[in-house]
PDB file of N, CA and C in Angstrom:
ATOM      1  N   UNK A   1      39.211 -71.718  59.476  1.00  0.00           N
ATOM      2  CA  UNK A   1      38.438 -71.706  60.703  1.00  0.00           C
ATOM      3  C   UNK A   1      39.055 -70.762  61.734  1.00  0.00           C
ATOM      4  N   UNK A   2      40.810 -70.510  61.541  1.00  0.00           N
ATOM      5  CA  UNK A   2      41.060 -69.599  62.633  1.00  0.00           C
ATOM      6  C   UNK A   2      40.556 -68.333  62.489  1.00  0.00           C
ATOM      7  N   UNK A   3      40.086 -67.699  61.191  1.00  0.00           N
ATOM      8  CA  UNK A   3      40.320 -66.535  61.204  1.00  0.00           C
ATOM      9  C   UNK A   3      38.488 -66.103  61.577  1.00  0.00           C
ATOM     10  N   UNK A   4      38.011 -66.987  61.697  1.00  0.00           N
ATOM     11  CA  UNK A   4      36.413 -67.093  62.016  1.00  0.00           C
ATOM     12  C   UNK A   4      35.854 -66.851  63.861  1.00  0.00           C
ATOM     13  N   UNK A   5      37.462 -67.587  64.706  1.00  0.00           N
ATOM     14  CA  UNK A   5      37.274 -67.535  65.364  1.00  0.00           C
ATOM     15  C   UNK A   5      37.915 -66.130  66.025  1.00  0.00           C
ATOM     16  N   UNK A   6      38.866 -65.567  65.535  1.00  0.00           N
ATOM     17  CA  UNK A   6      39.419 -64.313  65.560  1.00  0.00           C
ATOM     18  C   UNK A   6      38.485 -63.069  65.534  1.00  0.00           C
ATOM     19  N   UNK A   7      37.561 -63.404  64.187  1.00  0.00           N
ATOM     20  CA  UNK A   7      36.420 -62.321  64.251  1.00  0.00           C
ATOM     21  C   UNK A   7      35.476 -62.611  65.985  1.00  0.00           C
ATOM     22  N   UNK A   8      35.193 -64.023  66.016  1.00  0.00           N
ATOM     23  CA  UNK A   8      34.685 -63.764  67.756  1.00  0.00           C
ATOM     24  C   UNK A   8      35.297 -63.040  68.675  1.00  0.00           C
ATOM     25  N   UNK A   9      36.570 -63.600  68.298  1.00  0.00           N
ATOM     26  CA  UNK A   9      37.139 -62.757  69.851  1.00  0.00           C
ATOM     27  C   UNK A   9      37.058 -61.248  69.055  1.00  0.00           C
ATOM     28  N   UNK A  10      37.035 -61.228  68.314  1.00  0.00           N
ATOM     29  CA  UNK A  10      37.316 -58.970  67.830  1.00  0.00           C
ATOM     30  C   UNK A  10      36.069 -58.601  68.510  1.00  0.00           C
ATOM     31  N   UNK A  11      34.844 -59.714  68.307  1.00  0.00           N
ATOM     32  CA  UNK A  11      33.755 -59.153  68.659  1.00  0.00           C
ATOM     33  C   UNK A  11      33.217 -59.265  70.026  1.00  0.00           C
ATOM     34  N   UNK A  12      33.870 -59.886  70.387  1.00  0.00           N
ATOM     35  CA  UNK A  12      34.061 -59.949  72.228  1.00  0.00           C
ATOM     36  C   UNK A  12      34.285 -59.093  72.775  1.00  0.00           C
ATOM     37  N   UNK A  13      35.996 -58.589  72.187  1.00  0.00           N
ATOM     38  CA  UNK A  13      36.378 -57.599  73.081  1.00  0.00           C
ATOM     39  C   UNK A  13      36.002 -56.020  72.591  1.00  0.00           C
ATOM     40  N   UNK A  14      35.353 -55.902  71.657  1.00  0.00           N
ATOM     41  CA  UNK A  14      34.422 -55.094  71.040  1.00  0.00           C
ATOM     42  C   UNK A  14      33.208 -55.119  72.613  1.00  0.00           C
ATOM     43  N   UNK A  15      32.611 -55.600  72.263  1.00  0.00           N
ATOM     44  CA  UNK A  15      31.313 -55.901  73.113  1.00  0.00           C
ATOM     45  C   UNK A  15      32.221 -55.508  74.864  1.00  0.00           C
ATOM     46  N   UNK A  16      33.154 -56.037  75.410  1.00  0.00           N
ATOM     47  CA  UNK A  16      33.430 -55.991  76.171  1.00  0.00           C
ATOM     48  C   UNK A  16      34.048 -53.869  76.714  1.00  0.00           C
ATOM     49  N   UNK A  17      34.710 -53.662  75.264  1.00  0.00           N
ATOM     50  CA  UNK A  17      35.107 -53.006  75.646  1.00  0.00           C
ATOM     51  C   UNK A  17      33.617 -51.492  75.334  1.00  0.00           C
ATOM     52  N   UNK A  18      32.848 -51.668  74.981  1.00  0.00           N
ATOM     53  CA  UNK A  18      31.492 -51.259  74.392  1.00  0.00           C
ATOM     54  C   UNK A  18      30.605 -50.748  75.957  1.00  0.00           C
ATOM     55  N   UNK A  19      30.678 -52.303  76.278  1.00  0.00           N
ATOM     56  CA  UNK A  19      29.870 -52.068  77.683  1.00  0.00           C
ATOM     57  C   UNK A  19      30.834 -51.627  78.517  1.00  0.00           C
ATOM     58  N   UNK A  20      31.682 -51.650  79.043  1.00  0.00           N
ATOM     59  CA  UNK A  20      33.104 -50.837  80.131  1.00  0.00           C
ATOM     60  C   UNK A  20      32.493 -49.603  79.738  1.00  0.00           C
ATOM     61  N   UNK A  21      32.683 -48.937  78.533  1.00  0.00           N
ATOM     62  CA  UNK A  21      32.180 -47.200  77.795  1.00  0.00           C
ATOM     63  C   UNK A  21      31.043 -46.668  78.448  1.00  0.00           C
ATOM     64  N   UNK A  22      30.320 -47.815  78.201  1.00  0.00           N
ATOM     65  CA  UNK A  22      28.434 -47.707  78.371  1.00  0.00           C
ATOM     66  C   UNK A  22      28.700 -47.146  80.179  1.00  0.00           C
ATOM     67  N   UNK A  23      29.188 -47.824  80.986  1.00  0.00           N
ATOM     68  CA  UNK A  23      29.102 -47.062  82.038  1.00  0.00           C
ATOM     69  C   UNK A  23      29.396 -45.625  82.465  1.00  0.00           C
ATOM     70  N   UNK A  24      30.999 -45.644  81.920  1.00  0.00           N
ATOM     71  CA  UNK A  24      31.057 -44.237  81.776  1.00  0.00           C
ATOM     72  C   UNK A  24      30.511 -43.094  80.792  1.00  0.00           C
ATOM     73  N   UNK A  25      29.793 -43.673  79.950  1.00  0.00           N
ATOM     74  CA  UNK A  25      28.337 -42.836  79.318  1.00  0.00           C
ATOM     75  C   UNK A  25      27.334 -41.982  79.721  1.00  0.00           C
ATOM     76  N   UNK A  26      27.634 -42.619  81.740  1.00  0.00           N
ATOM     77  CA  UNK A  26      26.210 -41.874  82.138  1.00  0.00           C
ATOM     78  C   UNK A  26      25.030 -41.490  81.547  1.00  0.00           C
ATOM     79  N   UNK A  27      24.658 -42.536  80.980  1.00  0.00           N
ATOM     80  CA  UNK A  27      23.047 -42.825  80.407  1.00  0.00           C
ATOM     81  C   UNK A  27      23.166 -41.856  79.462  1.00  0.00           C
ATOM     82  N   UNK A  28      24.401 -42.155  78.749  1.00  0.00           N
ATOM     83  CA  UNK A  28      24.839 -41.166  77.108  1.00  0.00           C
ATOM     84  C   UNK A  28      24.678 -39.826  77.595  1.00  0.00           C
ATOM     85  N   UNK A  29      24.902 -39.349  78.726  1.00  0.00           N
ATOM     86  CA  UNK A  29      24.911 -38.103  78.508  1.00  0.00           C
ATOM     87  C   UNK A  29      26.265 -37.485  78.065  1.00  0.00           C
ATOM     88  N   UNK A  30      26.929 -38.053  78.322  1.00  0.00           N
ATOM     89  CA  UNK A  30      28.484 -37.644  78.037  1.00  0.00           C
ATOM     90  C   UNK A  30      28.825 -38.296  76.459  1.00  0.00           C
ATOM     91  N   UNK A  31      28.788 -37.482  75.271  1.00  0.00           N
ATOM     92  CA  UNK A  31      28.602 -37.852  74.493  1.00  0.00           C
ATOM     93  C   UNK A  31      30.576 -38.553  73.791  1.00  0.00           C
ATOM     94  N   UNK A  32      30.815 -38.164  74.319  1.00  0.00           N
ATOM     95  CA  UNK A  32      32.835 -39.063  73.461  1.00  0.00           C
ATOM     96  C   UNK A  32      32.208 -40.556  74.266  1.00  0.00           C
ATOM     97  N   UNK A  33      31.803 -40.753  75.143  1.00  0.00           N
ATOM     98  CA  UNK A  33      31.816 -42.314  75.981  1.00  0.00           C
ATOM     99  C   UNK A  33      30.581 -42.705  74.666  1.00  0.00           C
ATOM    100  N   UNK A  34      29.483 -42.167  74.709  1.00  0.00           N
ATOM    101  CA  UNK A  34      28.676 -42.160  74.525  1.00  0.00           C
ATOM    102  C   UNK A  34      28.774 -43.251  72.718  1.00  0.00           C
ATOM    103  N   UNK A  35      29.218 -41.926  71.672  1.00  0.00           N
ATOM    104  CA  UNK A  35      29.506 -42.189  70.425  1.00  0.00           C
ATOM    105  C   UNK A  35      30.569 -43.771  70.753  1.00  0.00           C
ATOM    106  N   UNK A  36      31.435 -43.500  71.619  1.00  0.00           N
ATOM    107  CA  UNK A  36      32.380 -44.721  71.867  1.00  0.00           C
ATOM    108  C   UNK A  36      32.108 -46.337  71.962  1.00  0.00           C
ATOM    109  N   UNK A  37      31.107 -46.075  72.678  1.00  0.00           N
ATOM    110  CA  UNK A  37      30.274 -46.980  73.066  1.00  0.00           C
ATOM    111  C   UNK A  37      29.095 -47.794  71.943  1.00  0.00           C
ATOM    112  N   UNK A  38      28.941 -46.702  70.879  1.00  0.00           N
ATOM    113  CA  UNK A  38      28.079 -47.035  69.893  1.00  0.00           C
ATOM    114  C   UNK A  38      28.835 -48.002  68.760  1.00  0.00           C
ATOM    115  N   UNK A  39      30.042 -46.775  68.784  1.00  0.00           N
ATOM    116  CA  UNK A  39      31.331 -47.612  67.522  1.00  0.00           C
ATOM    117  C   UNK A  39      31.650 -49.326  68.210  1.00  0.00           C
ATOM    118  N   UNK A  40      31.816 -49.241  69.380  1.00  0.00           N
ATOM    119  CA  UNK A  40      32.228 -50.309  69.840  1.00  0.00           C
ATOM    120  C   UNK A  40      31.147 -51.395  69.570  1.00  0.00           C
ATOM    121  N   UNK A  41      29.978 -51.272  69.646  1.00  0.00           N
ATOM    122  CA  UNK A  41      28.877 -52.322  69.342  1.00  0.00           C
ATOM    123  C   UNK A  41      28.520 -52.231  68.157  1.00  0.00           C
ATOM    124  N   UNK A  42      29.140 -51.682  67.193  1.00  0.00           N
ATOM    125  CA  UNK A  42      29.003 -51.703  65.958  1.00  0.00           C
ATOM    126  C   UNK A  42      29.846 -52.437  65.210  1.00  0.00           C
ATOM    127  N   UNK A  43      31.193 -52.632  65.995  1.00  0.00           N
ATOM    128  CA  UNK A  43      32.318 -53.551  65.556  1.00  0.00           C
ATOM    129  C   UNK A  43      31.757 -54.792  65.520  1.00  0.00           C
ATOM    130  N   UNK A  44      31.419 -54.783  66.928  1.00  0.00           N
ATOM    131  CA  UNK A  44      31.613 -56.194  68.071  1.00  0.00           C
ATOM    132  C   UNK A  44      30.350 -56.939  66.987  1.00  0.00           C
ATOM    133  N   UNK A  45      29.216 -56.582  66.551  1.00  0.00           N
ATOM    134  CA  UNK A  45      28.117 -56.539  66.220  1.00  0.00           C
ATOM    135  C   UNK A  45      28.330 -57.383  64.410  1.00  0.00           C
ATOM    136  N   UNK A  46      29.013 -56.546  63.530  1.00  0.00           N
ATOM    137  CA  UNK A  46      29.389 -57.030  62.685  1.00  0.00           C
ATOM    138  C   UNK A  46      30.177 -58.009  62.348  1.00  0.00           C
ATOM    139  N   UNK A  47      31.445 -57.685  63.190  1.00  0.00           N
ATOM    140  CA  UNK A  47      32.096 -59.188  63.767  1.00  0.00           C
ATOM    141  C   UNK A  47      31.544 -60.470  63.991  1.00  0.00           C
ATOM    142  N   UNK A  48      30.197 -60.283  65.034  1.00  0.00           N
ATOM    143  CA  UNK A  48      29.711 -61.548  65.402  1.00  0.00           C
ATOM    144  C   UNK A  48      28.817 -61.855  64.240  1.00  0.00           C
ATOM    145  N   UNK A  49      28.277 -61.075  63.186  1.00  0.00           N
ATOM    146  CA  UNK A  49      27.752 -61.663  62.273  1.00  0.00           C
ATOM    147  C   UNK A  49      28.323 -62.272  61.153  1.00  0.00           C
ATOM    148  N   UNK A  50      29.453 -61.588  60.864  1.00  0.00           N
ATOM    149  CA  UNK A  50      30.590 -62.734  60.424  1.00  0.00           C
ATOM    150  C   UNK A  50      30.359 -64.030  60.282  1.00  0.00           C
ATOM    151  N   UNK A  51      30.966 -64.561  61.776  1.00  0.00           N
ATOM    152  CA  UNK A  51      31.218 -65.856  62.341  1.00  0.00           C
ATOM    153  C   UNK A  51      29.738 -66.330  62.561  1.00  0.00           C
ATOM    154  N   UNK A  52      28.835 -66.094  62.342  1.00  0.00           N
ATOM    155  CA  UNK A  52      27.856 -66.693  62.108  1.00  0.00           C
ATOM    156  C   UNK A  52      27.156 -67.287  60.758  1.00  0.00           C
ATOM    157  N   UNK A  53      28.113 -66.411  59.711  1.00  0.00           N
ATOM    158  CA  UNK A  53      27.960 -67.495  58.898  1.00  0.00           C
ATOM    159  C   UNK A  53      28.583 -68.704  58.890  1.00  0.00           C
ATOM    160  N   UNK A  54      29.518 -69.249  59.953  1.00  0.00           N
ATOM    161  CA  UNK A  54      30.188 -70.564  59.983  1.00  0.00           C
ATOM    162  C   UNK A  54      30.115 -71.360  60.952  1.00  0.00           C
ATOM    163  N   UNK A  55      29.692 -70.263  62.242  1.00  0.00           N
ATOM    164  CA  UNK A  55      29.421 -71.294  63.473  1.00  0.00           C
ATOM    165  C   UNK A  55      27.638 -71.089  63.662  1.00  0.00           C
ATOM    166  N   UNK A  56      27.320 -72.222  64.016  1.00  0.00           N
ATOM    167  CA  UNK A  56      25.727 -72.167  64.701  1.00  0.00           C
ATOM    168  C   UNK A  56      25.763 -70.980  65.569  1.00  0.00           C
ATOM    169  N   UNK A  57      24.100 -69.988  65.328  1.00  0.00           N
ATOM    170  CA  UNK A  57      24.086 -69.295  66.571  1.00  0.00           C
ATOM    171  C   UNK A  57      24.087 -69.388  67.927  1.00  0.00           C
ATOM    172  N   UNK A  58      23.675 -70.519  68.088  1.00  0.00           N
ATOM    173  CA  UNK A  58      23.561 -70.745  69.712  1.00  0.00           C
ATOM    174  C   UNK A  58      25.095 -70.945  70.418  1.00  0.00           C
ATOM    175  N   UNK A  59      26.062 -71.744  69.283  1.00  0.00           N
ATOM    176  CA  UNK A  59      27.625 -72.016  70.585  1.00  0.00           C
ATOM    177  C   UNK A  59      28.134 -70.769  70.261  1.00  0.00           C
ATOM    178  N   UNK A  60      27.771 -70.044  68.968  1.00  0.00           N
ATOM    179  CA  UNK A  60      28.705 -68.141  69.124  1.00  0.00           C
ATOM    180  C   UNK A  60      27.811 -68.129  69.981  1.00  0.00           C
ATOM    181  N   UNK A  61      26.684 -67.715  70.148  1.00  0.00           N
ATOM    182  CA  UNK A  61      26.216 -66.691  71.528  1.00  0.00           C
ATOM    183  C   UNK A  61      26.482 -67.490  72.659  1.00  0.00           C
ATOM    184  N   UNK A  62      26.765 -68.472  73.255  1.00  0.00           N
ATOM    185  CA  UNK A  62      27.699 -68.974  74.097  1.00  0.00           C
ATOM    186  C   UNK A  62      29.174 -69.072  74.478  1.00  0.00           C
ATOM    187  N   UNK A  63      29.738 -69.016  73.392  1.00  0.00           N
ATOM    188  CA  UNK A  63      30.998 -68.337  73.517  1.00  0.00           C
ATOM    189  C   UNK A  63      31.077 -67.105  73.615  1.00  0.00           C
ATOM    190  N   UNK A  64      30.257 -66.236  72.603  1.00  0.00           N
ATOM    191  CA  UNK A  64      30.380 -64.711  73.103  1.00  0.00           C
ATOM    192  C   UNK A  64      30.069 -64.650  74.565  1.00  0.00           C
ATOM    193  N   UNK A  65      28.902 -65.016  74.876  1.00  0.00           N
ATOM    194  CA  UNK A  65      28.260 -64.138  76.262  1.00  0.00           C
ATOM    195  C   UNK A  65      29.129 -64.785  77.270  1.00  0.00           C
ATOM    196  N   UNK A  66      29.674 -66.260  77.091  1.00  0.00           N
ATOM    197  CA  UNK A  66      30.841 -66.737  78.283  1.00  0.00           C
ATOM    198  C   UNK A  66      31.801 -66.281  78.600  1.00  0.00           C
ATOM    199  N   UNK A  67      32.365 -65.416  77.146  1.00  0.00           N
ATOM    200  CA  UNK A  67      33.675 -65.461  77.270  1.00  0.00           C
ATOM    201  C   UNK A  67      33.474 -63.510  78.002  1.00  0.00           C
ATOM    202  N   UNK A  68      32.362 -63.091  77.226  1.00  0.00           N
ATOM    203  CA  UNK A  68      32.232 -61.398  77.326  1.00  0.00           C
ATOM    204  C   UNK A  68      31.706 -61.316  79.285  1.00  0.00           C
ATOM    205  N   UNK A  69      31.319 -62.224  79.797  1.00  0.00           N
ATOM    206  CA  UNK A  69      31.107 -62.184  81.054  1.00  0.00           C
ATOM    207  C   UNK A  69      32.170 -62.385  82.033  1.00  0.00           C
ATOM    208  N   UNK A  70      32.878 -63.531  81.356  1.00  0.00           N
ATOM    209  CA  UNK A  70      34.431 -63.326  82.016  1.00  0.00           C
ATOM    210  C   UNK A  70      35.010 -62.233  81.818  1.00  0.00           C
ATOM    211  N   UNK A  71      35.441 -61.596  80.754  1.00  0.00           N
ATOM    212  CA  UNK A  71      36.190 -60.670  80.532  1.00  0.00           C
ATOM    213  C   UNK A  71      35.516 -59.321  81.369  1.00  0.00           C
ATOM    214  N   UNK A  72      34.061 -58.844  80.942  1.00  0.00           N
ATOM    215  CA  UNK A  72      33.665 -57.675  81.496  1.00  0.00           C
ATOM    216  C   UNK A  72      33.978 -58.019  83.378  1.00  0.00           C
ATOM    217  N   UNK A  73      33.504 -58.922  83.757  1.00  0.00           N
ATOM    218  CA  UNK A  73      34.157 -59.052  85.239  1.00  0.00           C
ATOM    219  C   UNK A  73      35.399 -58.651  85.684  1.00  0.00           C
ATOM    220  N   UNK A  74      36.332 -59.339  84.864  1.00  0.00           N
ATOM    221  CA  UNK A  74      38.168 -58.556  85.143  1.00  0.00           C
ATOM    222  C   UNK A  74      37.741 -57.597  84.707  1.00  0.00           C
ATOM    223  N   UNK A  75      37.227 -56.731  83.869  1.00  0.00           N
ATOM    224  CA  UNK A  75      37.425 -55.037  83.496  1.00  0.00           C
ATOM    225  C   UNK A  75      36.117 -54.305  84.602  1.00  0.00           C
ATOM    226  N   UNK A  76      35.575 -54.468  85.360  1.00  0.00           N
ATOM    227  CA  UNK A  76      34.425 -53.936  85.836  1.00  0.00           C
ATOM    228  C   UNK A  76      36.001 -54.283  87.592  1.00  0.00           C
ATOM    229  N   UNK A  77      36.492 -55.546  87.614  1.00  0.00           N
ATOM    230  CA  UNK A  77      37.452 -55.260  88.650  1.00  0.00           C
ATOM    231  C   UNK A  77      38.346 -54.665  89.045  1.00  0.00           C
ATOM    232  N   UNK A  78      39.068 -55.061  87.303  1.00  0.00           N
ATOM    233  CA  UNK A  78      40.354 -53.591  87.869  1.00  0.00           C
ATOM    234  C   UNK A  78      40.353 -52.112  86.968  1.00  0.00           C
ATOM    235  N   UNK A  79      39.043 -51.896  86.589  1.00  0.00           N
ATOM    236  CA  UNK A  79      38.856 -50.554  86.213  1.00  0.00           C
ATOM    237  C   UNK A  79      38.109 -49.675  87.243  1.00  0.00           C
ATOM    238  N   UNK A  80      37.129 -50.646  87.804  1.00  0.00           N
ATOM    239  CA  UNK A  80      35.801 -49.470  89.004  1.00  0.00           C
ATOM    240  C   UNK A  80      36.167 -50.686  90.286  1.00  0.00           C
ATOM    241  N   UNK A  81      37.228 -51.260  90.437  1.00  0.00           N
ATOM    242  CA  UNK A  81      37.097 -51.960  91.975  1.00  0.00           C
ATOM    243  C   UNK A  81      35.868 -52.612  92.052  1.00  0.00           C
ATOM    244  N   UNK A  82      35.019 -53.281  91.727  1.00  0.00           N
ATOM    245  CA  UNK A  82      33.897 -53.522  91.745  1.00  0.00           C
ATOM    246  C   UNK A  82      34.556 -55.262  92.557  1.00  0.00           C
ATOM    247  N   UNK A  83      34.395 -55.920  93.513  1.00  0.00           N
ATOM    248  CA  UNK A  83      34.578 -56.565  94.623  1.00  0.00           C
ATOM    249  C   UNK A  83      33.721 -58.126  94.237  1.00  0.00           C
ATOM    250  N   UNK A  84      34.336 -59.467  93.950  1.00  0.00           N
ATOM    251  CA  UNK A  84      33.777 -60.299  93.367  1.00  0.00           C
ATOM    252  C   UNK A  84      34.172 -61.397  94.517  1.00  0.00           C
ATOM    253  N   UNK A  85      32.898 -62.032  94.860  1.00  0.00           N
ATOM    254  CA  UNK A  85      33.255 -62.765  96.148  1.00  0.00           C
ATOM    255  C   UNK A  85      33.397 -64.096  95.714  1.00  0.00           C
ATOM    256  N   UNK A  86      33.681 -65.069  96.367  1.00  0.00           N
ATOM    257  CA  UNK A  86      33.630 -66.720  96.767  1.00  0.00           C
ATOM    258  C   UNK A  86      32.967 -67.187  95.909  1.00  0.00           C
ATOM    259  N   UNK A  87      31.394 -67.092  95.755  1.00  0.00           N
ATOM    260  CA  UNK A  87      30.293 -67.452  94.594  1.00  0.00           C
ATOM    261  C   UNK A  87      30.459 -66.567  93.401  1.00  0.00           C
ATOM    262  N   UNK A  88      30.636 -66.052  93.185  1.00  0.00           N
ATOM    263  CA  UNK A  88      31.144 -65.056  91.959  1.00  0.00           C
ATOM    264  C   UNK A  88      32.546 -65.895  91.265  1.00  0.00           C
ATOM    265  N   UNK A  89      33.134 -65.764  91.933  1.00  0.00           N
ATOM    266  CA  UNK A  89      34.517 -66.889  91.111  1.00  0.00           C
ATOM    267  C   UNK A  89      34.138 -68.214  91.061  1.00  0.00           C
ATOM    268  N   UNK A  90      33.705 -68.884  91.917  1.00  0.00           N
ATOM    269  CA  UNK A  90      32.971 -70.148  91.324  1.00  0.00           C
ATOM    270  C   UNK A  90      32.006 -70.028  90.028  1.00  0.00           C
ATOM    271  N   UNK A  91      31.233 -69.460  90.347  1.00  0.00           N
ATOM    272  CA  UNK A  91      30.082 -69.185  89.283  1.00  0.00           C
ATOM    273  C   UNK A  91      31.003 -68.618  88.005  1.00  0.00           C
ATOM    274  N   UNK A  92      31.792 -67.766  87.515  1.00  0.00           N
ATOM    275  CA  UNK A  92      32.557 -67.234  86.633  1.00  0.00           C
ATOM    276  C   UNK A  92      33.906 -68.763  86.283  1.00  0.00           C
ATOM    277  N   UNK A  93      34.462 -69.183  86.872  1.00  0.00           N
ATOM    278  CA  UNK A  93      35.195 -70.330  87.005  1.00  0.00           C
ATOM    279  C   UNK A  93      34.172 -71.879  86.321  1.00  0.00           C
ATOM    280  N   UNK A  94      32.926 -71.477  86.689  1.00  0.00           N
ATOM    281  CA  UNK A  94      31.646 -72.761  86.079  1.00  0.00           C
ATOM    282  C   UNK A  94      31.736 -72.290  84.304  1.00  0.00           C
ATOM    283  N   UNK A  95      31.234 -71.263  83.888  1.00  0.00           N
ATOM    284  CA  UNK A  95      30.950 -70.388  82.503  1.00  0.00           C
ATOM    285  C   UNK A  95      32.378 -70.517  81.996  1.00  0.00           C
ATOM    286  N   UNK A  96      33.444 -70.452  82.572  1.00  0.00           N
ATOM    287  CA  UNK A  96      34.619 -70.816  81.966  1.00  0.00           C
ATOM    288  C   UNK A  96      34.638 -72.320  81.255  1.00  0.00           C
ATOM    289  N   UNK A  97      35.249 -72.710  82.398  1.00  0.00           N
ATOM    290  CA  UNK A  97      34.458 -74.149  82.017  1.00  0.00           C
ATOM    291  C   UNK A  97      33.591 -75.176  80.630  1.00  0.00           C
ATOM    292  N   UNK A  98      32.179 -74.247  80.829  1.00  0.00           N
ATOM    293  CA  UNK A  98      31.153 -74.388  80.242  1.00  0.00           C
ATOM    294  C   UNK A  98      31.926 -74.190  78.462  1.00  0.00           C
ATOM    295  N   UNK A  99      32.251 -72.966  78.320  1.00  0.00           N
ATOM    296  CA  UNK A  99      32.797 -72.680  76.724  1.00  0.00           C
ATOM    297  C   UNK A  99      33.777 -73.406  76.626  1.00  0.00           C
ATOM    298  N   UNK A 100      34.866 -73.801  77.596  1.00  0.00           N
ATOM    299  CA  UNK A 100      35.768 -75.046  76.986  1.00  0.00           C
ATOM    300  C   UNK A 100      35.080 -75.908  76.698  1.00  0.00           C
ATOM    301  N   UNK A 101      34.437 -76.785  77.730  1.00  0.00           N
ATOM    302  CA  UNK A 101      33.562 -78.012  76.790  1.00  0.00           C
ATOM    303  C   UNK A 101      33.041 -77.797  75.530  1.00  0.00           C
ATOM    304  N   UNK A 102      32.257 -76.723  75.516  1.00  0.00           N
ATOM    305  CA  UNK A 102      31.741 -76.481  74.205  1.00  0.00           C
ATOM    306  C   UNK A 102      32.275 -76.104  73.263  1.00  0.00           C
ATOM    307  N   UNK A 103      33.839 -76.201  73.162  1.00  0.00           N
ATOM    308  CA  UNK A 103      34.932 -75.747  71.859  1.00  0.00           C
ATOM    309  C   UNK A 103      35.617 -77.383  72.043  1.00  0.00           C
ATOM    310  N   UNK A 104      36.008 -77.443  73.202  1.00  0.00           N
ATOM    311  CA  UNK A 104      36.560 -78.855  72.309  1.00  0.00           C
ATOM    312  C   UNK A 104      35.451 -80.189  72.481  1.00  0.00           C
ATOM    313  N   UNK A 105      34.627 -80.183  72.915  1.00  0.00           N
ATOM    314  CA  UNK A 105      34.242 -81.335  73.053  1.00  0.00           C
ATOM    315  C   UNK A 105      32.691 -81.728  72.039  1.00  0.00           C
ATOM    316  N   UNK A 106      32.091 -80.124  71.758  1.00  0.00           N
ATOM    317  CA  UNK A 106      31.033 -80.133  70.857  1.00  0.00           C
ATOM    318  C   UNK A 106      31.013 -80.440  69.587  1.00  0.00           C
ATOM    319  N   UNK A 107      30.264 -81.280  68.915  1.00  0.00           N
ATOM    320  CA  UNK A 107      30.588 -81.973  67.299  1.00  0.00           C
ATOM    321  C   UNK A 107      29.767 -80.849  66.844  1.00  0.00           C
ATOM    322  N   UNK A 108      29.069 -79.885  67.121  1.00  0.00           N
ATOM    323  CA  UNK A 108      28.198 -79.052  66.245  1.00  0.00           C
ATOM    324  C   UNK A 108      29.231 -77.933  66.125  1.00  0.00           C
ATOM    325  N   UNK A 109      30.743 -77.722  66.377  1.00  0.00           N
ATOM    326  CA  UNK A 109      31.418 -76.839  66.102  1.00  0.00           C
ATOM    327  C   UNK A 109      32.312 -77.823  64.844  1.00  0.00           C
ATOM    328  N   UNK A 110      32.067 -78.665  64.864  1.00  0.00           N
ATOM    329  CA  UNK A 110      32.516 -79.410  63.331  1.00  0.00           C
ATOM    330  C   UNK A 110      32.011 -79.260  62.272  1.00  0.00           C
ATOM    331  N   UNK A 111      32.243 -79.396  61.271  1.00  0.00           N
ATOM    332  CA  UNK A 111      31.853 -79.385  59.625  1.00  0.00           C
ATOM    333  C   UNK A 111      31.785 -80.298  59.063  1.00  0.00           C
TER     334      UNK A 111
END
């Protein structure tokens, strides 16, 4: 089971680091971000299909998109300064949250 959950996170920070690219892509015109950006969702992509043969789709795409929303937030902060207020850390601090319950406390991540 660890190595199931390993492919999530590859495909997280795949995805995470995919979309960070995608910005500096400038709507793919800049083609090294561009291709970069493609490889990266191609990882992240295969990865998550992986772990879908073992976890239900719905708690991976909840763990992915929880965990890839936390993460792209710290990289959208200390890569472009991008400024996250009061409701933003609550709200990001809630989705945290949210995927812990749903790793330890969900029986549909059991077998």
């Amino acid at each position: 089971m660890k190595i199931i959950y390993l492919q999530l996170f590859i495909a997280i920070v795949f995805e995470v680091v995919g979309t960070t690219l995608l910005k500096y892509s400038a709507g793919f015109t800049r083609p090294v971000y561009a291709l970069a950006t493609l490889a990266c969702y191609g990882v992240a992509f295969y990865c998550l299909s992986l772990t879908l043969q073992h976890i239900p789709t719905g708690i991976a795409y909840a763990i992915w998109s929880g965990v890839g929303i936390v993460l792209i937030s710290l990289a959208a902060w200390l890569l472009n300064g991008q400024k996250i207020d009061l409701a933003g850390i609550i709200g990001i601090s809630f989705i945290m949250v949210g995927v812990i319950i749903v790793n330890v406390f969900s029986k549909t991540m059991q077998h």
